[in-house]
ModelCIF file with pLDDT and N, C-alpha, C, O atoms, coordinates in Angstrom:
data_MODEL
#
_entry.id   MODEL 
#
_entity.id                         1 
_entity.type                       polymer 
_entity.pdbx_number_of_molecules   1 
#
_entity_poly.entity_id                      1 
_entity_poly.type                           'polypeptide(L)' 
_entity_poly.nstd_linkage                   no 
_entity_poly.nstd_monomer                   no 
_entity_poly.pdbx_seq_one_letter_code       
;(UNK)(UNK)(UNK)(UNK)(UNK)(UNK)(UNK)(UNK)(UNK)(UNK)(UNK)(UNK)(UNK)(UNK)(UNK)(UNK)
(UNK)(UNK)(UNK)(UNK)(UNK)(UNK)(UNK)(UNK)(UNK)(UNK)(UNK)(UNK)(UNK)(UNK)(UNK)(UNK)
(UNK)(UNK)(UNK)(UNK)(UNK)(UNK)(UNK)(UNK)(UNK)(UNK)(UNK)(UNK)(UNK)(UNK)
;
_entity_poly.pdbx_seq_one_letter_code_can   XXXXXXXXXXXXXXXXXXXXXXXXXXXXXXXXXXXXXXXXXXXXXX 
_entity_poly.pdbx_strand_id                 A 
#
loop_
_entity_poly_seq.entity_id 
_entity_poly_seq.num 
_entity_poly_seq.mon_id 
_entity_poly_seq.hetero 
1 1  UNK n 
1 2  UNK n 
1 3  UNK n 
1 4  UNK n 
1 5  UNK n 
1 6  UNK n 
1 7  UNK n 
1 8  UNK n 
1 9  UNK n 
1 10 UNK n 
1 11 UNK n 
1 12 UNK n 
1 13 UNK n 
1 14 UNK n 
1 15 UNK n 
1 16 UNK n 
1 17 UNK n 
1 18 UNK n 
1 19 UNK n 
1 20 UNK n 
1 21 UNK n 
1 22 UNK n 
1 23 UNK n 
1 24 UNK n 
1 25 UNK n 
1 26 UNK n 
1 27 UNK n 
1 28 UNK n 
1 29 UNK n 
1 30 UNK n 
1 31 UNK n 
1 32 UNK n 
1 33 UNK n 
1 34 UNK n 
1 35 UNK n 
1 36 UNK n 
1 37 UNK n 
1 38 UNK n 
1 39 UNK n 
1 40 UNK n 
1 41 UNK n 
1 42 UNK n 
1 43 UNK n 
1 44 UNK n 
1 45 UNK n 
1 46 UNK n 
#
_struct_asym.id          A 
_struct_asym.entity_id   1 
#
loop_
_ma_qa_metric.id 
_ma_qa_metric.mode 
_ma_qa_metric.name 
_ma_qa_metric.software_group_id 
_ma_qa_metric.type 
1 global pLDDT . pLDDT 
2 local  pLDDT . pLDDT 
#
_ma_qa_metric_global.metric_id      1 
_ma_qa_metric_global.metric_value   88.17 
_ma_qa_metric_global.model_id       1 
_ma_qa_metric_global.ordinal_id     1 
#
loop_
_ma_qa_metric_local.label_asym_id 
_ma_qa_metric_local.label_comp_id 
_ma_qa_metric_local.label_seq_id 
_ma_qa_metric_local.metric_id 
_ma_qa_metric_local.metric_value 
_ma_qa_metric_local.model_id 
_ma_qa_metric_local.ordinal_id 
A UNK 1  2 83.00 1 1  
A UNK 2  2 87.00 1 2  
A UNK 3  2 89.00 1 3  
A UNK 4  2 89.00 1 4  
A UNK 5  2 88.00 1 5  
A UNK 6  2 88.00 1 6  
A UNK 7  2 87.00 1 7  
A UNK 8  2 87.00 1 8  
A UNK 9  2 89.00 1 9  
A UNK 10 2 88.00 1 10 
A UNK 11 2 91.00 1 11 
A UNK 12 2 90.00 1 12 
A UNK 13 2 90.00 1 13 
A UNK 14 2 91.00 1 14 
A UNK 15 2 91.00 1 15 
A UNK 16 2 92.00 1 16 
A UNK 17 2 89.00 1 17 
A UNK 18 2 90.00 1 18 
A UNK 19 2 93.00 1 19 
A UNK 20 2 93.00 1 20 
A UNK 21 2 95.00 1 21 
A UNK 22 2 94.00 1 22 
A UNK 23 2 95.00 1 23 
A UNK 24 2 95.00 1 24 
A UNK 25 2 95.00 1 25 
A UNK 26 2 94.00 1 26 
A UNK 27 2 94.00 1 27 
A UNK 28 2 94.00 1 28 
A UNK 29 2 94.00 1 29 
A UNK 30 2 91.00 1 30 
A UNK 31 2 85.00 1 31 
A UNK 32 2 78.00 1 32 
A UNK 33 2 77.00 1 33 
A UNK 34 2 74.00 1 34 
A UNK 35 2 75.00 1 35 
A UNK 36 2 78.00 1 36 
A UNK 37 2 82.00 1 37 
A UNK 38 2 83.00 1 38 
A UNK 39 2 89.00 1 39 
A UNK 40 2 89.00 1 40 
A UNK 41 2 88.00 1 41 
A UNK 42 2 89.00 1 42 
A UNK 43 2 87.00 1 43 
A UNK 44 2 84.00 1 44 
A UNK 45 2 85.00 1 45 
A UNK 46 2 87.00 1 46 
#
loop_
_atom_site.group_PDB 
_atom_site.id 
_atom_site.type_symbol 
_atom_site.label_atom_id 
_atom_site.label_alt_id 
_atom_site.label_comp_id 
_atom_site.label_asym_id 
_atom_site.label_entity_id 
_atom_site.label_seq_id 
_atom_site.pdbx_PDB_ins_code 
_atom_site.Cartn_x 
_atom_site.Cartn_y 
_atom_site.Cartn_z 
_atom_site.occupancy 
_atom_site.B_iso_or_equiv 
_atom_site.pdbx_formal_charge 
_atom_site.auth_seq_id 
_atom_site.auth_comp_id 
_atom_site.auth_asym_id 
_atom_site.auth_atom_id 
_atom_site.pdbx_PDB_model_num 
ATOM 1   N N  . UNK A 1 1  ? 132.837 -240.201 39.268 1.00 83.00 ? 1  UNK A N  1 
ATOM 2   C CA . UNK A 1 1  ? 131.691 -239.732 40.039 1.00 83.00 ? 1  UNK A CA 1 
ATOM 3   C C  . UNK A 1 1  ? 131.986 -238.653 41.049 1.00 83.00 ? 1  UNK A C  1 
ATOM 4   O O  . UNK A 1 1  ? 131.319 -238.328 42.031 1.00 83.00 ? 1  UNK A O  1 
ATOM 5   N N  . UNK A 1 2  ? 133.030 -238.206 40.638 1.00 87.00 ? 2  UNK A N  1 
ATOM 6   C CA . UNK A 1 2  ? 133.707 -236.966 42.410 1.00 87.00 ? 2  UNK A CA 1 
ATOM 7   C C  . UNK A 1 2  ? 133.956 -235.710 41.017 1.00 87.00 ? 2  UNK A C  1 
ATOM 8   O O  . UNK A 1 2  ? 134.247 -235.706 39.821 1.00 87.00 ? 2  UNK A O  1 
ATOM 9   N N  . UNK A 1 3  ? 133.660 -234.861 41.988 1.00 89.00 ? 3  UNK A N  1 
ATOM 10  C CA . UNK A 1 3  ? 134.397 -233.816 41.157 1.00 89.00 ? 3  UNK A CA 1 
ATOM 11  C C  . UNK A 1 3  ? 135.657 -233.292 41.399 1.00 89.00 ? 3  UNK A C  1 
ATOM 12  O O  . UNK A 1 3  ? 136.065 -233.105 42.545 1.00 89.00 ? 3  UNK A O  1 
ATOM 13  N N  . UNK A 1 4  ? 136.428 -232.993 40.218 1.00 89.00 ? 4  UNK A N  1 
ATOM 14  C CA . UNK A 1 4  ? 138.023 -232.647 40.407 1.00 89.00 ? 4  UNK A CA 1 
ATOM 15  C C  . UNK A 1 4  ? 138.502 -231.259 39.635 1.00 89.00 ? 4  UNK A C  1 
ATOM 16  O O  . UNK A 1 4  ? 138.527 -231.037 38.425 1.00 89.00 ? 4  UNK A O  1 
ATOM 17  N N  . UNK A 1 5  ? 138.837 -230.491 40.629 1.00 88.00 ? 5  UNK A N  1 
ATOM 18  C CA . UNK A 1 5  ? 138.789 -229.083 40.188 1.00 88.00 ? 5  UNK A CA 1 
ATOM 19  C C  . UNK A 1 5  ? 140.856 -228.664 39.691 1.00 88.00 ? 5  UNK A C  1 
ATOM 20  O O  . UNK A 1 5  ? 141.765 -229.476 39.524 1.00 88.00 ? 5  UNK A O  1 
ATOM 21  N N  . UNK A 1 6  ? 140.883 -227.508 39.624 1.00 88.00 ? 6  UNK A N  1 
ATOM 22  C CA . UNK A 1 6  ? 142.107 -227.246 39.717 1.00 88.00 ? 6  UNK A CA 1 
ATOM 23  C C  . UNK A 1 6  ? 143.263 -227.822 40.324 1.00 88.00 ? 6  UNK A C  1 
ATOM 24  O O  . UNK A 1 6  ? 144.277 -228.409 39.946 1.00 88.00 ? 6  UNK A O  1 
ATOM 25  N N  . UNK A 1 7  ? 142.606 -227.340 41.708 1.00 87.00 ? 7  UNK A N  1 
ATOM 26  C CA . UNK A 1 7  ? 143.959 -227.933 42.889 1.00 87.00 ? 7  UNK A CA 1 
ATOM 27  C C  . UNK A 1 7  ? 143.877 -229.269 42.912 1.00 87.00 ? 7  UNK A C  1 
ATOM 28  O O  . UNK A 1 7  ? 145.017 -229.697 43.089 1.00 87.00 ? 7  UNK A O  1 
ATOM 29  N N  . UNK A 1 8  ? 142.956 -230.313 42.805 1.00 87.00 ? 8  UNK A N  1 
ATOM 30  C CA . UNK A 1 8  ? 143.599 -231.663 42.505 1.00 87.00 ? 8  UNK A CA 1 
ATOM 31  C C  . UNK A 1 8  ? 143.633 -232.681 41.366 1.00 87.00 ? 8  UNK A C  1 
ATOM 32  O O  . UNK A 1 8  ? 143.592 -233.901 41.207 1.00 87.00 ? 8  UNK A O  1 
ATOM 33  N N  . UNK A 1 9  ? 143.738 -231.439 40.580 1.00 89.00 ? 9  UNK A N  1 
ATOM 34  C CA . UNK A 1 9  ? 143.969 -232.307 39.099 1.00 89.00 ? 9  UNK A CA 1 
ATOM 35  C C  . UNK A 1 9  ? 145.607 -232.382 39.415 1.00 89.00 ? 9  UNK A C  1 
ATOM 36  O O  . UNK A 1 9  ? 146.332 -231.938 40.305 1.00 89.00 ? 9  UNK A O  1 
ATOM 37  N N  . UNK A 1 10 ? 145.815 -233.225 38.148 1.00 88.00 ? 10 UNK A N  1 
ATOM 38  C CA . UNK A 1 10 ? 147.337 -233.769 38.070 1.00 88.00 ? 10 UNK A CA 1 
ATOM 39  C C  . UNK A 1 10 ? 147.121 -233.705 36.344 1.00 88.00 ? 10 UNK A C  1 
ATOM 40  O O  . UNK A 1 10 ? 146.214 -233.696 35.512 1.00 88.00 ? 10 UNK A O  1 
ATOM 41  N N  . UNK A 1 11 ? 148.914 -233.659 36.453 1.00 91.00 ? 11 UNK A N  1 
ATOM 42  C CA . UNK A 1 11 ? 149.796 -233.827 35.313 1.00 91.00 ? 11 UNK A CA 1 
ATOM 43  C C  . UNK A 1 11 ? 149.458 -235.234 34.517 1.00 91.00 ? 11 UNK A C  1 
ATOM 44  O O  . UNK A 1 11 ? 149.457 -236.282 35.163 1.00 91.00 ? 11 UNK A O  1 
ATOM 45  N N  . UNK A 1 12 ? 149.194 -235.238 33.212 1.00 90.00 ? 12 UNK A N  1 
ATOM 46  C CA . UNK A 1 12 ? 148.585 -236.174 32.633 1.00 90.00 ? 12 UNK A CA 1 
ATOM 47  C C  . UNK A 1 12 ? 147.152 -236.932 32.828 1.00 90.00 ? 12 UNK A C  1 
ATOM 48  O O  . UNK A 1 12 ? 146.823 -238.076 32.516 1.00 90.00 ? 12 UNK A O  1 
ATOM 49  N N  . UNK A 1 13 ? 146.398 -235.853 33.473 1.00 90.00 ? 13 UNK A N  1 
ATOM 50  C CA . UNK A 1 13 ? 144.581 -236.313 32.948 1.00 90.00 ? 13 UNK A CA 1 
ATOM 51  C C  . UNK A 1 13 ? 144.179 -235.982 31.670 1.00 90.00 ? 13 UNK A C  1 
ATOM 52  O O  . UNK A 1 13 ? 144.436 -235.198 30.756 1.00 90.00 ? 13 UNK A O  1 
ATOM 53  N N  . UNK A 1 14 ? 143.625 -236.670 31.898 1.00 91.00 ? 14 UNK A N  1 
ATOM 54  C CA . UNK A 1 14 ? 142.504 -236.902 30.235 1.00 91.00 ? 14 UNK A CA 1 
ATOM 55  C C  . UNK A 1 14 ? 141.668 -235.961 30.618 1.00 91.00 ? 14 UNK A C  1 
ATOM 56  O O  . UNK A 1 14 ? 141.668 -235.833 31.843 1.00 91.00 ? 14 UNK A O  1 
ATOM 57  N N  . UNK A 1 15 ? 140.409 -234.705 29.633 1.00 91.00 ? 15 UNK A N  1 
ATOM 58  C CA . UNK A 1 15 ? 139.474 -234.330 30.267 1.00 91.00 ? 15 UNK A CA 1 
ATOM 59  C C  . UNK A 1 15 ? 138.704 -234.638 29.001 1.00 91.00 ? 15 UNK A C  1 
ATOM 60  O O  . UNK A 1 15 ? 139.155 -235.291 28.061 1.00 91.00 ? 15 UNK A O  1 
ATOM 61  N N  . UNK A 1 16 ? 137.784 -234.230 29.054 1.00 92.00 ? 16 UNK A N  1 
ATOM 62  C CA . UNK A 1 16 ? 136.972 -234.499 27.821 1.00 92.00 ? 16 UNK A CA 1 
ATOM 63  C C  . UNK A 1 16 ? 135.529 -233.096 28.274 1.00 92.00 ? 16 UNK A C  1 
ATOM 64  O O  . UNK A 1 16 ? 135.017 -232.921 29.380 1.00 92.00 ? 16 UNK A O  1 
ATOM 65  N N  . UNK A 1 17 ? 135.265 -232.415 27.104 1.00 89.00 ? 17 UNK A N  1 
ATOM 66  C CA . UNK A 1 17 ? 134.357 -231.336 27.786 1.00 89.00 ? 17 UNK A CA 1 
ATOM 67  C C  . UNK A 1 17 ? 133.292 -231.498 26.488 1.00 89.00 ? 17 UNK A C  1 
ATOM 68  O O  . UNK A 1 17 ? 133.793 -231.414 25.366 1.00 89.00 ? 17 UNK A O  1 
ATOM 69  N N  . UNK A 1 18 ? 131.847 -231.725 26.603 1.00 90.00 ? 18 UNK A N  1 
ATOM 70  C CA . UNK A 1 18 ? 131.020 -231.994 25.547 1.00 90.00 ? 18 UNK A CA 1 
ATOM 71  C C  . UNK A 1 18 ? 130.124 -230.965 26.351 1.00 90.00 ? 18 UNK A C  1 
ATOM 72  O O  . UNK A 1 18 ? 130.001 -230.871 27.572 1.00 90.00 ? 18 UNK A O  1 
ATOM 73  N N  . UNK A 1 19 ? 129.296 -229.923 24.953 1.00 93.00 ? 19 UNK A N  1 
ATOM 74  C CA . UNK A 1 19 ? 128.989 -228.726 25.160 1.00 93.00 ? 19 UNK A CA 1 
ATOM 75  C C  . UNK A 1 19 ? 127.607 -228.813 23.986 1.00 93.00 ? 19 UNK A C  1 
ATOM 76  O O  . UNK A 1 19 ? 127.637 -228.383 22.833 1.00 93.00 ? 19 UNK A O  1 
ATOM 77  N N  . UNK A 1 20 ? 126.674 -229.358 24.533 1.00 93.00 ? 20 UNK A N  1 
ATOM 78  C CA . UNK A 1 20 ? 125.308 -228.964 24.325 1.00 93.00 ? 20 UNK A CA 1 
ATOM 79  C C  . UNK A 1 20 ? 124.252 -228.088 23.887 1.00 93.00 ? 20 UNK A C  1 
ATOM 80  O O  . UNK A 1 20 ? 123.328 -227.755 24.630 1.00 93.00 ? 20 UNK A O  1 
ATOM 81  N N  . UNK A 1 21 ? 124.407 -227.605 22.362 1.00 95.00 ? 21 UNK A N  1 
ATOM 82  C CA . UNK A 1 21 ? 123.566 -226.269 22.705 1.00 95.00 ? 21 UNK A CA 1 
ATOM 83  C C  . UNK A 1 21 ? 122.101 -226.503 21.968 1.00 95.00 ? 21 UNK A C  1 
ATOM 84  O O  . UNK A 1 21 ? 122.005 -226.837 20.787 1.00 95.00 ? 21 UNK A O  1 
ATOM 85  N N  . UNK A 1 22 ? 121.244 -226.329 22.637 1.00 94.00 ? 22 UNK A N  1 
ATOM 86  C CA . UNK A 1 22 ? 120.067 -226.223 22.302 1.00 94.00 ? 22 UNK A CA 1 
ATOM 87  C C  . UNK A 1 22 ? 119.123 -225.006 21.884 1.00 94.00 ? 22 UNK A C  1 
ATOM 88  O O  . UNK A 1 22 ? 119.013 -224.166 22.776 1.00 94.00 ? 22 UNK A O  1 
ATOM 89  N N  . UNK A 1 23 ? 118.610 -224.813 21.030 1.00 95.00 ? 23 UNK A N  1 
ATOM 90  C CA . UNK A 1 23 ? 118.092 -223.921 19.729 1.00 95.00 ? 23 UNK A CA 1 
ATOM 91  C C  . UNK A 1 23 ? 116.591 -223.826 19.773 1.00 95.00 ? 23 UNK A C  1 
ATOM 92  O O  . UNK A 1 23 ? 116.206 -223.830 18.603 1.00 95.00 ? 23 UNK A O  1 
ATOM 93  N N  . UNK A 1 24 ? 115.945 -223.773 20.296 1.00 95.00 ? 24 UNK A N  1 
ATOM 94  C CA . UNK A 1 24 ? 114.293 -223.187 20.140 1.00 95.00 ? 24 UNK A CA 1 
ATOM 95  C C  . UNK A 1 24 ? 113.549 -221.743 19.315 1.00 95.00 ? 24 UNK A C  1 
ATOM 96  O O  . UNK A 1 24 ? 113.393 -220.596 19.734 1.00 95.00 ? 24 UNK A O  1 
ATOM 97  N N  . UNK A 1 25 ? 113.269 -222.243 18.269 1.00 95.00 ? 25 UNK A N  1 
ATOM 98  C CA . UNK A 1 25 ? 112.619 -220.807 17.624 1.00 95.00 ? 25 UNK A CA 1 
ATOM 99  C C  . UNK A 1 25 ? 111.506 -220.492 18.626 1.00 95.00 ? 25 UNK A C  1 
ATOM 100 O O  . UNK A 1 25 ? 110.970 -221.165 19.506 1.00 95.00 ? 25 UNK A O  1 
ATOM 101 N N  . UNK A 1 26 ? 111.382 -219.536 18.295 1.00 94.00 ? 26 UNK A N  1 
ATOM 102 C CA . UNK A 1 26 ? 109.685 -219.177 18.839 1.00 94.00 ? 26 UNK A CA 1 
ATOM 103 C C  . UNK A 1 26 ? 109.330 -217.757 18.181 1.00 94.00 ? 26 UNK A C  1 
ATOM 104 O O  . UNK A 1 26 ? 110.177 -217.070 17.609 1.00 94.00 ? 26 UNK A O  1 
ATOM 105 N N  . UNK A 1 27 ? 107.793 -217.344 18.347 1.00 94.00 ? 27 UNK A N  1 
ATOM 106 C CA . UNK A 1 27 ? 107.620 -216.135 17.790 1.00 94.00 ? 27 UNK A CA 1 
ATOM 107 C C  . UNK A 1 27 ? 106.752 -215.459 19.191 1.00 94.00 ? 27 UNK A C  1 
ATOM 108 O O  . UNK A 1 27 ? 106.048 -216.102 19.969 1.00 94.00 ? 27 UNK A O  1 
ATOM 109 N N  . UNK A 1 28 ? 107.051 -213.948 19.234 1.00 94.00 ? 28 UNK A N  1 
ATOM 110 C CA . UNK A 1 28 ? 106.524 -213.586 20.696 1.00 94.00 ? 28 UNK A CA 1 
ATOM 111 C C  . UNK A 1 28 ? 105.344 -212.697 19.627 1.00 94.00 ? 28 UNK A C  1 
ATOM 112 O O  . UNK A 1 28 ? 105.770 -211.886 18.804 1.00 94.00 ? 28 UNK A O  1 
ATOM 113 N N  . UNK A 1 29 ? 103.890 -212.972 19.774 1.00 94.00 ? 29 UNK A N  1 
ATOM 114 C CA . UNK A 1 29 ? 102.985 -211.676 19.022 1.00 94.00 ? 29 UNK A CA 1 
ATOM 115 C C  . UNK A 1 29 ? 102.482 -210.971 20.586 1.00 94.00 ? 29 UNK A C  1 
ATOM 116 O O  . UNK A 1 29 ? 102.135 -211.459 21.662 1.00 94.00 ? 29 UNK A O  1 
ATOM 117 N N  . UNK A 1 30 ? 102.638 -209.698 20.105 1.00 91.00 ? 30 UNK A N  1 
ATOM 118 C CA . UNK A 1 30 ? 101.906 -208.858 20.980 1.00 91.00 ? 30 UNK A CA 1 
ATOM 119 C C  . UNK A 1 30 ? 100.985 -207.863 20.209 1.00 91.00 ? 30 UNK A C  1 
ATOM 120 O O  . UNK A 1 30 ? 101.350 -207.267 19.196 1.00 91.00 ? 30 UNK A O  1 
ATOM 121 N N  . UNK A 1 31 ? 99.747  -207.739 20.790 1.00 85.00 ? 31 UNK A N  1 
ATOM 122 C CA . UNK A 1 31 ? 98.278  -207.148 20.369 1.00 85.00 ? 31 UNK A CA 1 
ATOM 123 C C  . UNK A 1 31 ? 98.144  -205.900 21.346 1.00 85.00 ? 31 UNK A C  1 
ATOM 124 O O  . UNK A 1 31 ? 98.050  -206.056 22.563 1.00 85.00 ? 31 UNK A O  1 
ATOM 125 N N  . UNK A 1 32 ? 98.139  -204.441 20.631 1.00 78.00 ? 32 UNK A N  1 
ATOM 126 C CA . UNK A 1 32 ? 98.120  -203.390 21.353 1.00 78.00 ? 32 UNK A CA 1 
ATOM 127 C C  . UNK A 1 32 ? 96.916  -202.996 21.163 1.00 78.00 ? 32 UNK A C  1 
ATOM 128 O O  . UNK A 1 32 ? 96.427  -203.040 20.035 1.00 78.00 ? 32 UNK A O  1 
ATOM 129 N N  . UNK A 1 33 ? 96.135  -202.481 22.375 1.00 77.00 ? 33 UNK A N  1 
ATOM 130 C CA . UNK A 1 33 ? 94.827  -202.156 21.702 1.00 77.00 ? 33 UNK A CA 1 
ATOM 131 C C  . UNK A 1 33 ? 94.670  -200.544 22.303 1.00 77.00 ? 33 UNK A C  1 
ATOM 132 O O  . UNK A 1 33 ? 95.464  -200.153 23.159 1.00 77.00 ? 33 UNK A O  1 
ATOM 133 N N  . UNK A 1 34 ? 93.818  -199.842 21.894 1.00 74.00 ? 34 UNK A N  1 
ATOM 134 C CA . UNK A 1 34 ? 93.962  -198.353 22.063 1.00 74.00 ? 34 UNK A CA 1 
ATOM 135 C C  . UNK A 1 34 ? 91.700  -198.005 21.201 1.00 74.00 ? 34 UNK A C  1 
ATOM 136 O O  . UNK A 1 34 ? 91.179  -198.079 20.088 1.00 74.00 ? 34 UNK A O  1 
ATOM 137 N N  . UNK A 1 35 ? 91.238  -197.670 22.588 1.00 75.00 ? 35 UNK A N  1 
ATOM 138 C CA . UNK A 1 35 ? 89.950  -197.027 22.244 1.00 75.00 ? 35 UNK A CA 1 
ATOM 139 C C  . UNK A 1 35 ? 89.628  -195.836 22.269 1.00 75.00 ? 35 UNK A C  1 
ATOM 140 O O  . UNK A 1 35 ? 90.189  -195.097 23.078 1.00 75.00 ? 35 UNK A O  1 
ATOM 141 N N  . UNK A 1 36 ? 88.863  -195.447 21.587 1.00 78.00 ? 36 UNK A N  1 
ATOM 142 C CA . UNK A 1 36 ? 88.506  -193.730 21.354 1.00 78.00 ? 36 UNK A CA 1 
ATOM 143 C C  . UNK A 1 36 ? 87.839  -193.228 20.661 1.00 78.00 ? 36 UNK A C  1 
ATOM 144 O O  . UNK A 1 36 ? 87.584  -193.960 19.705 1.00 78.00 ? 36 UNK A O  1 
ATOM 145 N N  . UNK A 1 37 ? 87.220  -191.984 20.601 1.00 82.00 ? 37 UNK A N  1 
ATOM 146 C CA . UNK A 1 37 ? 86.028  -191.170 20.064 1.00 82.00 ? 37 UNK A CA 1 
ATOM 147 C C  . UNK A 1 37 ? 86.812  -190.519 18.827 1.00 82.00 ? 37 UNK A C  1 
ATOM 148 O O  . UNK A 1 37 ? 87.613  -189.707 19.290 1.00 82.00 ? 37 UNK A O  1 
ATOM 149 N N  . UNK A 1 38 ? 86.882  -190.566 17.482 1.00 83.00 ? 38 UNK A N  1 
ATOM 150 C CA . UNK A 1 38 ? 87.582  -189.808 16.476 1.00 83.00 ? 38 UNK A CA 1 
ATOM 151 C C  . UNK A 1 38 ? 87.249  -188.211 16.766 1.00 83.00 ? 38 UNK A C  1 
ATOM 152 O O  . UNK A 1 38 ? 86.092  -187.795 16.697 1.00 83.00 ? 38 UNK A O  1 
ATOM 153 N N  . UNK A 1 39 ? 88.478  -187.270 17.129 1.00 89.00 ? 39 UNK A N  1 
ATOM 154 C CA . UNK A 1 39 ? 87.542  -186.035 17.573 1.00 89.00 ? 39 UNK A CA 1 
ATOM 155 C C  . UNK A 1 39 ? 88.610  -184.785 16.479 1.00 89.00 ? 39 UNK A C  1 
ATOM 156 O O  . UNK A 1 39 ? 88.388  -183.574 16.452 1.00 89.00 ? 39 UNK A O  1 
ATOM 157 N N  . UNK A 1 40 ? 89.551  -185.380 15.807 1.00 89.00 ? 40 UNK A N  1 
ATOM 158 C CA . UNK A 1 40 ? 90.032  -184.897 14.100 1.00 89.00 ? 40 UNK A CA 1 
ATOM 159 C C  . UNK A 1 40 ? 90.537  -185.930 13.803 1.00 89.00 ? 40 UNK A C  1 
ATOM 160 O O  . UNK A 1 40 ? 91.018  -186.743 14.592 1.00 89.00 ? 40 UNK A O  1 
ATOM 161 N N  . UNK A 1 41 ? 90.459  -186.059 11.996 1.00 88.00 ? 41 UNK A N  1 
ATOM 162 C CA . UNK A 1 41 ? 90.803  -186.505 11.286 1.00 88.00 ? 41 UNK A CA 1 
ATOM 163 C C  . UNK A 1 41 ? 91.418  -186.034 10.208 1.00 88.00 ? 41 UNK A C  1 
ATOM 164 O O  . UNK A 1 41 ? 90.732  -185.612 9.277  1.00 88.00 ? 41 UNK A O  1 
ATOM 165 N N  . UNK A 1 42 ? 92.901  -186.021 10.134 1.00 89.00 ? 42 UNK A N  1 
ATOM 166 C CA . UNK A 1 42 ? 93.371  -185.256 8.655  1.00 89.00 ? 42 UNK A CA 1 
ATOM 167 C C  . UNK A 1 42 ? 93.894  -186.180 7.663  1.00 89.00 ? 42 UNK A C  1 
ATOM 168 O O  . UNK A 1 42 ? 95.032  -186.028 7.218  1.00 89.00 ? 42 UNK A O  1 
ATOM 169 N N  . UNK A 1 43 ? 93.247  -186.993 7.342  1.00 87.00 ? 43 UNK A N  1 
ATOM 170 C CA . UNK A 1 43 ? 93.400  -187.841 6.073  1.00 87.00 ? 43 UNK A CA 1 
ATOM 171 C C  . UNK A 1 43 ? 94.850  -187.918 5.122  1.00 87.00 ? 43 UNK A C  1 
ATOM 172 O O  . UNK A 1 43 ? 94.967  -186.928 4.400  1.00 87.00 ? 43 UNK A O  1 
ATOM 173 N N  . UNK A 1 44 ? 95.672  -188.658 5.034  1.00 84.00 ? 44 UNK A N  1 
ATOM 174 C CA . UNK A 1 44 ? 95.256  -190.067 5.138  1.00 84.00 ? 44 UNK A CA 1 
ATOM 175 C C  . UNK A 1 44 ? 96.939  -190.295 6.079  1.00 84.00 ? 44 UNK A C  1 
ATOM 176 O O  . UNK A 1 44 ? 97.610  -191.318 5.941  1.00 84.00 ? 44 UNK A O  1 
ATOM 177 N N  . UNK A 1 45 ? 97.310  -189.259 6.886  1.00 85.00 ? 45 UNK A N  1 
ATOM 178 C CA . UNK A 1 45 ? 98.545  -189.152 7.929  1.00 85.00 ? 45 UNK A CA 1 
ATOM 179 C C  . UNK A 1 45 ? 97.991  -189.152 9.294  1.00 85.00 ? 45 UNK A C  1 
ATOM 180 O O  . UNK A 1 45 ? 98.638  -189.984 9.930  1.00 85.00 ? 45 UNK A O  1 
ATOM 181 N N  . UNK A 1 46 ? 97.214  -188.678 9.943  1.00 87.00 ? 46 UNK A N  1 
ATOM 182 C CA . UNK A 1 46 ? 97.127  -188.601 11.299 1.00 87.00 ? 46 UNK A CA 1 
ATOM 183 C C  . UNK A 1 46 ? 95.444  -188.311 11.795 1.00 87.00 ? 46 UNK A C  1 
ATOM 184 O O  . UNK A 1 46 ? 95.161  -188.210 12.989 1.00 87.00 ? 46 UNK A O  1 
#
């Protein structure tokens, strides 16, 4: 229950180190929106 760092560990401890990794997918959507008057159109690029 104490913690024991470098300077007072000793010669012949046991340590034991268990390393946890946890994994969550997720998906991020992002929605761009953009309004406007069509004022050219050059078919079917820009």
């Amino acid at each position: 229950g104490k913690p024991v760092n470098i300077h007072n560990a000793k010669v012949g401890m046991k340590v034991e180190k268990q390393t946890i990794t946890s994994t969550t997918p997720r998906v991020i959507t992002t929605v761009e929106t953009v309004s406007g008057t069509v004022w050219h159109v050059a078919p079917p690029s820009t």
